[in-house]
N, C-alpha and C. Protein backbone atom coordinates (compact mmCIF):
# COMPACT_ATOMS: atom_id res chain seq x y z
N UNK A 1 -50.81 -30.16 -34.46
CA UNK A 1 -49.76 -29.15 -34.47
C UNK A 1 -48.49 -29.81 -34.98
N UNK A 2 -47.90 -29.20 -36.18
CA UNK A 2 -46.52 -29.41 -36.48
C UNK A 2 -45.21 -29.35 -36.18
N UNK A 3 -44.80 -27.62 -35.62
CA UNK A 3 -43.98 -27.14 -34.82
C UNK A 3 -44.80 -26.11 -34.14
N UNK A 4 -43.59 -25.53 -33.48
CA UNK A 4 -44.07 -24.40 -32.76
C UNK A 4 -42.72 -24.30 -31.48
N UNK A 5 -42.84 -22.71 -30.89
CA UNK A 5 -42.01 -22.42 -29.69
C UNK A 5 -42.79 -22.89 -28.54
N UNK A 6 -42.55 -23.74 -27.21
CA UNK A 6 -42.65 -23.94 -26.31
C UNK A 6 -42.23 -23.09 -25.28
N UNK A 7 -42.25 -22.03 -24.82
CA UNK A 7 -41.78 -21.11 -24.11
C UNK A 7 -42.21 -20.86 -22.16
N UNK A 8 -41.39 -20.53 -21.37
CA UNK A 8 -41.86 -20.44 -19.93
C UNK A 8 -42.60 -21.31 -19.54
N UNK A 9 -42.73 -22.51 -20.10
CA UNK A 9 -43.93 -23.47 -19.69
C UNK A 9 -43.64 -24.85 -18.84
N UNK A 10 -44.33 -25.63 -18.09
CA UNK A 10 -44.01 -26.51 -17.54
C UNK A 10 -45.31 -27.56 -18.08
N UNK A 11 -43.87 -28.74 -18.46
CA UNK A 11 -45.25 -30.17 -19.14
C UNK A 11 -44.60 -31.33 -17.85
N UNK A 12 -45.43 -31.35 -16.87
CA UNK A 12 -44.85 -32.01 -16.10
C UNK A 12 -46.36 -32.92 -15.65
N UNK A 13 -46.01 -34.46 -16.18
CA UNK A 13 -46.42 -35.50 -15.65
C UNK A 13 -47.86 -35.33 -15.62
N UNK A 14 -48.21 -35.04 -17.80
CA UNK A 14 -49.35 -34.08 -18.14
C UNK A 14 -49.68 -35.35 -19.05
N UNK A 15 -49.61 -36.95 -18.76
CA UNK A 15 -50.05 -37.81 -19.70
C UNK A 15 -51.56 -38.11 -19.69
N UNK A 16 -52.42 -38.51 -20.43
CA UNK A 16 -53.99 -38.97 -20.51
C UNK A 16 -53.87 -39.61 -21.55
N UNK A 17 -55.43 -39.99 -21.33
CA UNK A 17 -55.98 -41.55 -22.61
C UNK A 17 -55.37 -40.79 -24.01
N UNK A 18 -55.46 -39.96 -24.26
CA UNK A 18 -54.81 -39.34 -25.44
C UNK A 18 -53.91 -37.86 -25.08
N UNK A 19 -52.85 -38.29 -24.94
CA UNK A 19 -51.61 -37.93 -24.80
C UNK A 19 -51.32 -36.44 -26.11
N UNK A 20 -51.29 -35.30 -25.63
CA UNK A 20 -50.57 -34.29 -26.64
C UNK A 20 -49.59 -33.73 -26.38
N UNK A 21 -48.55 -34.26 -26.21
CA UNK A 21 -47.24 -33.82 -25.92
C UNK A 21 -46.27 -33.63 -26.82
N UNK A 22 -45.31 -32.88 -26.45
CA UNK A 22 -43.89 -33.68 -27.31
C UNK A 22 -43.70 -34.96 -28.26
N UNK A 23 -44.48 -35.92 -27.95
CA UNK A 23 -44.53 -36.98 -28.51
C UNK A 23 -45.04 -36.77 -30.18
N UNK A 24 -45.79 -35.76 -29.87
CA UNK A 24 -46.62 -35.74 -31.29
C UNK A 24 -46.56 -34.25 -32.31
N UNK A 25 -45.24 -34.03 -31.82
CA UNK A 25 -44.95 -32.55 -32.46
C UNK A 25 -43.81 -32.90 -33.19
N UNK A 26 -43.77 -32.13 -34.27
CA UNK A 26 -42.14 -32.49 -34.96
C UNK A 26 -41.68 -30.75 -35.19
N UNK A 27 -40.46 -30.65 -35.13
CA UNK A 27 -39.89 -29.31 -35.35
C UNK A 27 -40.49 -28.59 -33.68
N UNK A 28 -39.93 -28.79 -32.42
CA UNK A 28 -40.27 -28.14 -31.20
C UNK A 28 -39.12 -27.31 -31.03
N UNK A 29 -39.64 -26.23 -30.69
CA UNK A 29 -38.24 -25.56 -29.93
C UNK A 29 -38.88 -25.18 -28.44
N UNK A 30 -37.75 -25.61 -27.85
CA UNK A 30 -37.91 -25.46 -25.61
C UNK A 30 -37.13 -24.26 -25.63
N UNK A 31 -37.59 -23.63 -24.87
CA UNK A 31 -37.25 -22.28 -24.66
C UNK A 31 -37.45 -21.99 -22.72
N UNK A 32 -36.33 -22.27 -21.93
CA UNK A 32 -36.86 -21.56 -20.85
C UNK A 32 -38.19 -22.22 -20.24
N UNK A 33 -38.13 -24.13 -20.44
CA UNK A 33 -39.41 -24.89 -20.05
C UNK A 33 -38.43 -25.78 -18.93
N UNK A 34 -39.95 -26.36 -18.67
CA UNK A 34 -39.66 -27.72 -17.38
C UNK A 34 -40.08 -28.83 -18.14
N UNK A 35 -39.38 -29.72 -18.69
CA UNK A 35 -40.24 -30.70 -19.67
C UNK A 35 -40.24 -31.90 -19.04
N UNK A 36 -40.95 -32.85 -18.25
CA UNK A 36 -40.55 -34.07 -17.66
C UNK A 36 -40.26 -35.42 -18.61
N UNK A 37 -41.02 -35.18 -19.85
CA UNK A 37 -40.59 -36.17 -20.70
C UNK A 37 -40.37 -35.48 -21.94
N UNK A 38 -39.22 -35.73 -22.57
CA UNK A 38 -38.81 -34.91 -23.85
C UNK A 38 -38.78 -35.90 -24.38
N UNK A 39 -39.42 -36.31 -25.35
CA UNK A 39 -39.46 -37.17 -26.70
C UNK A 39 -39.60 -36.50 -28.13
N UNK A 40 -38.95 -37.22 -29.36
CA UNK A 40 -39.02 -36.75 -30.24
C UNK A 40 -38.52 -35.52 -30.73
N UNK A 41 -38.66 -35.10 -32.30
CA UNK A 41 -37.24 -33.82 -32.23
C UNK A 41 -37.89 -32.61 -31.50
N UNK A 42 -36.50 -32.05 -30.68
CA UNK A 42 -36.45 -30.63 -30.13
C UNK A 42 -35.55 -30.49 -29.91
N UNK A 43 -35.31 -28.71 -30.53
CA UNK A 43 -34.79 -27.86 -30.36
C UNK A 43 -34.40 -27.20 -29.30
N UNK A 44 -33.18 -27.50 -28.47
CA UNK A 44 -33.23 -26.89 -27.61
C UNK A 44 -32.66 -25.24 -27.37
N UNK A 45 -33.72 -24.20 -27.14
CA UNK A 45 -32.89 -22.56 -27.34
C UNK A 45 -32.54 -22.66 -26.01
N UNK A 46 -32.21 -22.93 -24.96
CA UNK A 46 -31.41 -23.12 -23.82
C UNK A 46 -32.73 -22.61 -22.30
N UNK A 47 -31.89 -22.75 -21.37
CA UNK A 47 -32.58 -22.76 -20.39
C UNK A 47 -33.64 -23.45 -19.71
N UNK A 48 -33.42 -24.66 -20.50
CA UNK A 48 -34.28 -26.06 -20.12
C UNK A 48 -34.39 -26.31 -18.71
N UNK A 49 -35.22 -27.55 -18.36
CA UNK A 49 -34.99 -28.35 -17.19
C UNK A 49 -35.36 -29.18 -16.83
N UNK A 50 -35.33 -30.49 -16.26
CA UNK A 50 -36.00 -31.55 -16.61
C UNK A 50 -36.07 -31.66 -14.55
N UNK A 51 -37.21 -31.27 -13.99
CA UNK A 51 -36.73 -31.24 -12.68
C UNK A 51 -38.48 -31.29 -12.19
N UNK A 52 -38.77 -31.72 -10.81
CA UNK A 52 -40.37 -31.73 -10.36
C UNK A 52 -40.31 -30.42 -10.37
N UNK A 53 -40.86 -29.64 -10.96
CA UNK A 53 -41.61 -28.30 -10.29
C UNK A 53 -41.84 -27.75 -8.81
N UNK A 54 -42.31 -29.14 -8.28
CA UNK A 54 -42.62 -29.12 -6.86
C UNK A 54 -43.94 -28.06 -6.62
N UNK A 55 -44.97 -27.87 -7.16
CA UNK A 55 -46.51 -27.65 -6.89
C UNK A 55 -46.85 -27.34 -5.61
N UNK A 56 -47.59 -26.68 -5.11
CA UNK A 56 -47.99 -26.86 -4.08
C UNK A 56 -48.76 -27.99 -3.49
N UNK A 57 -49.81 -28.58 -4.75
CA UNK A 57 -50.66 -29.62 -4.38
C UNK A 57 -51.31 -30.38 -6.06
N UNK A 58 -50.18 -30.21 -6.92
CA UNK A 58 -50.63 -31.18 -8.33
C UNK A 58 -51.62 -31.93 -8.25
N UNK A 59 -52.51 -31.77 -8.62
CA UNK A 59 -53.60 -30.69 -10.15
C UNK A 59 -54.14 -30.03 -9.72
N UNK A 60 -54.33 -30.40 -8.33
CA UNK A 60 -55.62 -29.17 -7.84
C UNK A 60 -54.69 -27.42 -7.39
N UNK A 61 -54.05 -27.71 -6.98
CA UNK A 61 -53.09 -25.90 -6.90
C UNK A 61 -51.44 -26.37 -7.70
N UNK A 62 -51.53 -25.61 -8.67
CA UNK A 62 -50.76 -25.21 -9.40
C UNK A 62 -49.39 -24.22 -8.84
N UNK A 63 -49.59 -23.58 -7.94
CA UNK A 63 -48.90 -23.01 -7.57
C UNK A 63 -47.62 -23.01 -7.10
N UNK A 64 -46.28 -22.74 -7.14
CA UNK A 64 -45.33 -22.62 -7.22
C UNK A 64 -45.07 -23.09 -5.80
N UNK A 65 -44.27 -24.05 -5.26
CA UNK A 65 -43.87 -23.80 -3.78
C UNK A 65 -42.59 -23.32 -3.42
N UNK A 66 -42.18 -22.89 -2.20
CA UNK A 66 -40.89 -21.87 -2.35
C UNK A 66 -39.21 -22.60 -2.69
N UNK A 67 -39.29 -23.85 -2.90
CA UNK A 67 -38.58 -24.83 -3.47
C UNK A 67 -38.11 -25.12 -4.51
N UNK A 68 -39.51 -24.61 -5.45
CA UNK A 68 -39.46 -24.69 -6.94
C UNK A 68 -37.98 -24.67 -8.00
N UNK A 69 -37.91 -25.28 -8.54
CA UNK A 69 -36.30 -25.11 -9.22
C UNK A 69 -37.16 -24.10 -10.48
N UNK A 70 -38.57 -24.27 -10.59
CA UNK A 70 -39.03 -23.16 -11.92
C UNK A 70 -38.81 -21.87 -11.28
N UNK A 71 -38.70 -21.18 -9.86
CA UNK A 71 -38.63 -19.97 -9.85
C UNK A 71 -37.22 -18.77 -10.32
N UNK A 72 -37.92 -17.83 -10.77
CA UNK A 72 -36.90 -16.91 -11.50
C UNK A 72 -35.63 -17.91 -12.35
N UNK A 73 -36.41 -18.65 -13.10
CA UNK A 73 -35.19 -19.34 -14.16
C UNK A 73 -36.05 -19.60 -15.69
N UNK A 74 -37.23 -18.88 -15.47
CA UNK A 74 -37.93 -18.52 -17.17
C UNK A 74 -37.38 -17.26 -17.61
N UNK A 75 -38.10 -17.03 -18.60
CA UNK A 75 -37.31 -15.89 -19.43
C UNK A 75 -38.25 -15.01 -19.25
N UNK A 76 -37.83 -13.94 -19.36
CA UNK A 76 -39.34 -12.58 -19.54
C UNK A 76 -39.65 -12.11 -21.07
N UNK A 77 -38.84 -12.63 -21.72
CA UNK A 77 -38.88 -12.22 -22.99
C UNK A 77 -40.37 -13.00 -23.91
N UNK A 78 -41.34 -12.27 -24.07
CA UNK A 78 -42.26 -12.81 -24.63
C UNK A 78 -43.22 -13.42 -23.64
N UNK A 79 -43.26 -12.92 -22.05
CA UNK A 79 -43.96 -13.56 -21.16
C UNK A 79 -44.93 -12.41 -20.92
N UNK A 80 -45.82 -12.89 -20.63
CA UNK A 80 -47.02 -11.93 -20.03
C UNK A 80 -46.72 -11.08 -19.08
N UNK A 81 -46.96 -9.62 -18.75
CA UNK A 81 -46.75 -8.74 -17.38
C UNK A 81 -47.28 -9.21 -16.14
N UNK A 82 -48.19 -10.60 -16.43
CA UNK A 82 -49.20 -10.96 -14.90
C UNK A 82 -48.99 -12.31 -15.33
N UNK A 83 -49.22 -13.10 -14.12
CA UNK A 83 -49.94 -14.68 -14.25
C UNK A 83 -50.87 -14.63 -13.95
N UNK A 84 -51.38 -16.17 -14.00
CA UNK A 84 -53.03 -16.55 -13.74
C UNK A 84 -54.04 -15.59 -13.16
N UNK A 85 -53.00 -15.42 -12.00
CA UNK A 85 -53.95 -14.61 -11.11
C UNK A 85 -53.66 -13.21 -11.16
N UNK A 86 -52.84 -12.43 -11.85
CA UNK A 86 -52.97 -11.13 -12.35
C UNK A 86 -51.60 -10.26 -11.38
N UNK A 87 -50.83 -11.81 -10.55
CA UNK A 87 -49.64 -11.22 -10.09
C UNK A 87 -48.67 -11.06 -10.89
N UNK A 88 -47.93 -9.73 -11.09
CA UNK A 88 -46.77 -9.04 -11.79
C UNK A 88 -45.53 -9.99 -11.86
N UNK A 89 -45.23 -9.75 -13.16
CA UNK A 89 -44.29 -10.23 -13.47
C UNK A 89 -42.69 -9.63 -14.02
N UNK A 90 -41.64 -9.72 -13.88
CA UNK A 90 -41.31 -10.70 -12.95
C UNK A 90 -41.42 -10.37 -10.82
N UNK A 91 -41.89 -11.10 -10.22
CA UNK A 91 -41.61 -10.85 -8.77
C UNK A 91 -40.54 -10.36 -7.78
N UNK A 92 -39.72 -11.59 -8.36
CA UNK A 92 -38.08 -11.88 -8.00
C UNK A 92 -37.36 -11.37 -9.25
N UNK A 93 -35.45 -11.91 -9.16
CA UNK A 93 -34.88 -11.69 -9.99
C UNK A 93 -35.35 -11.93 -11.47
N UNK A 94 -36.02 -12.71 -11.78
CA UNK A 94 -36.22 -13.19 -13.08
C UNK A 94 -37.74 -13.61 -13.33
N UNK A 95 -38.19 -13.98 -14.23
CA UNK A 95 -40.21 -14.47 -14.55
C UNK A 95 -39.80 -16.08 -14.11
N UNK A 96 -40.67 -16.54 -13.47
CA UNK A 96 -40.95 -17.85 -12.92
C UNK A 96 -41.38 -19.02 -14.58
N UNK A 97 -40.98 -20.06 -14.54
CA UNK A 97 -41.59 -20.66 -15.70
C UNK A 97 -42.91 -21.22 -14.88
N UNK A 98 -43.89 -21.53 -16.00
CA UNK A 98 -44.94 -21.64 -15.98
C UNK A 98 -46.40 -20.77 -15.85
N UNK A 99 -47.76 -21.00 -15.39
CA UNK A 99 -48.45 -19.93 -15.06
C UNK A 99 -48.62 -19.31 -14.04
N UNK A 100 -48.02 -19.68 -13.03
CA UNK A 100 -47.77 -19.20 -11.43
C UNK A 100 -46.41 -17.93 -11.54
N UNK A 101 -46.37 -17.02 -11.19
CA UNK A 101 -45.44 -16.24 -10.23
C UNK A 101 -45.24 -16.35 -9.13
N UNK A 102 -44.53 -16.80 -8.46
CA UNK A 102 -44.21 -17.36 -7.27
C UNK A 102 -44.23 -15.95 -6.45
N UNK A 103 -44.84 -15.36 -5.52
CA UNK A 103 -45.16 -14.10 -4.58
C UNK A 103 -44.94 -14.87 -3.33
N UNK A 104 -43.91 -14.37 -2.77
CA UNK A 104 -43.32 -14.80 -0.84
C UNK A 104 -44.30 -14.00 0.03
């Protein structure tokens, strides 16, 4: 991949034997992400964040805990009506970044 929009997404502490990150993209634009390591060029369209997510239980539950600095601070613009699990979006004030909707 060359460029591309990065949007509502969280790349957090997503390294392996072969690494596809940021590292290996040129022309990125962050849009409304959690990026833990930003390397190389990007674009930033605002609403970044460079912060733990805070997971419920990283890798095995994905899920948002009520702590999260990702909740209601993604964008809805161009986000799916559901996450993973087919909960509505947005919940709260705003769409959660990543694939979780955070539901209290």
């Amino acid at each position: 991949m060359d460029s591309g929009v990065i949007r509502n997404s969280i790349l957090w502490q997503n390294r392996g034997p072969h690494p596809r990150d940021l590292l290996v993209l040129t022309n990125v634009e962050l849009d409304h992400s959690d990026v833990g390591d930003q390397s190389g060029p990007v674009t930033d369209l605002g609403g970044n964040i460079s912060s733990d997510p805070l997971f419920v239980a990283a890798p095995a539950n994905i899920h948002l805990s009520p702590a999260s600095p990702c909740i209601d601070t993604g964008t809805c613009t161009g986000a799916p009506v559901t996450d993973f699990e087919g909960d509505s979006r947005p919940s709260g004030a705003g769409c959660d970044m990543g694939a979780d909707e955070f539901v209290p």
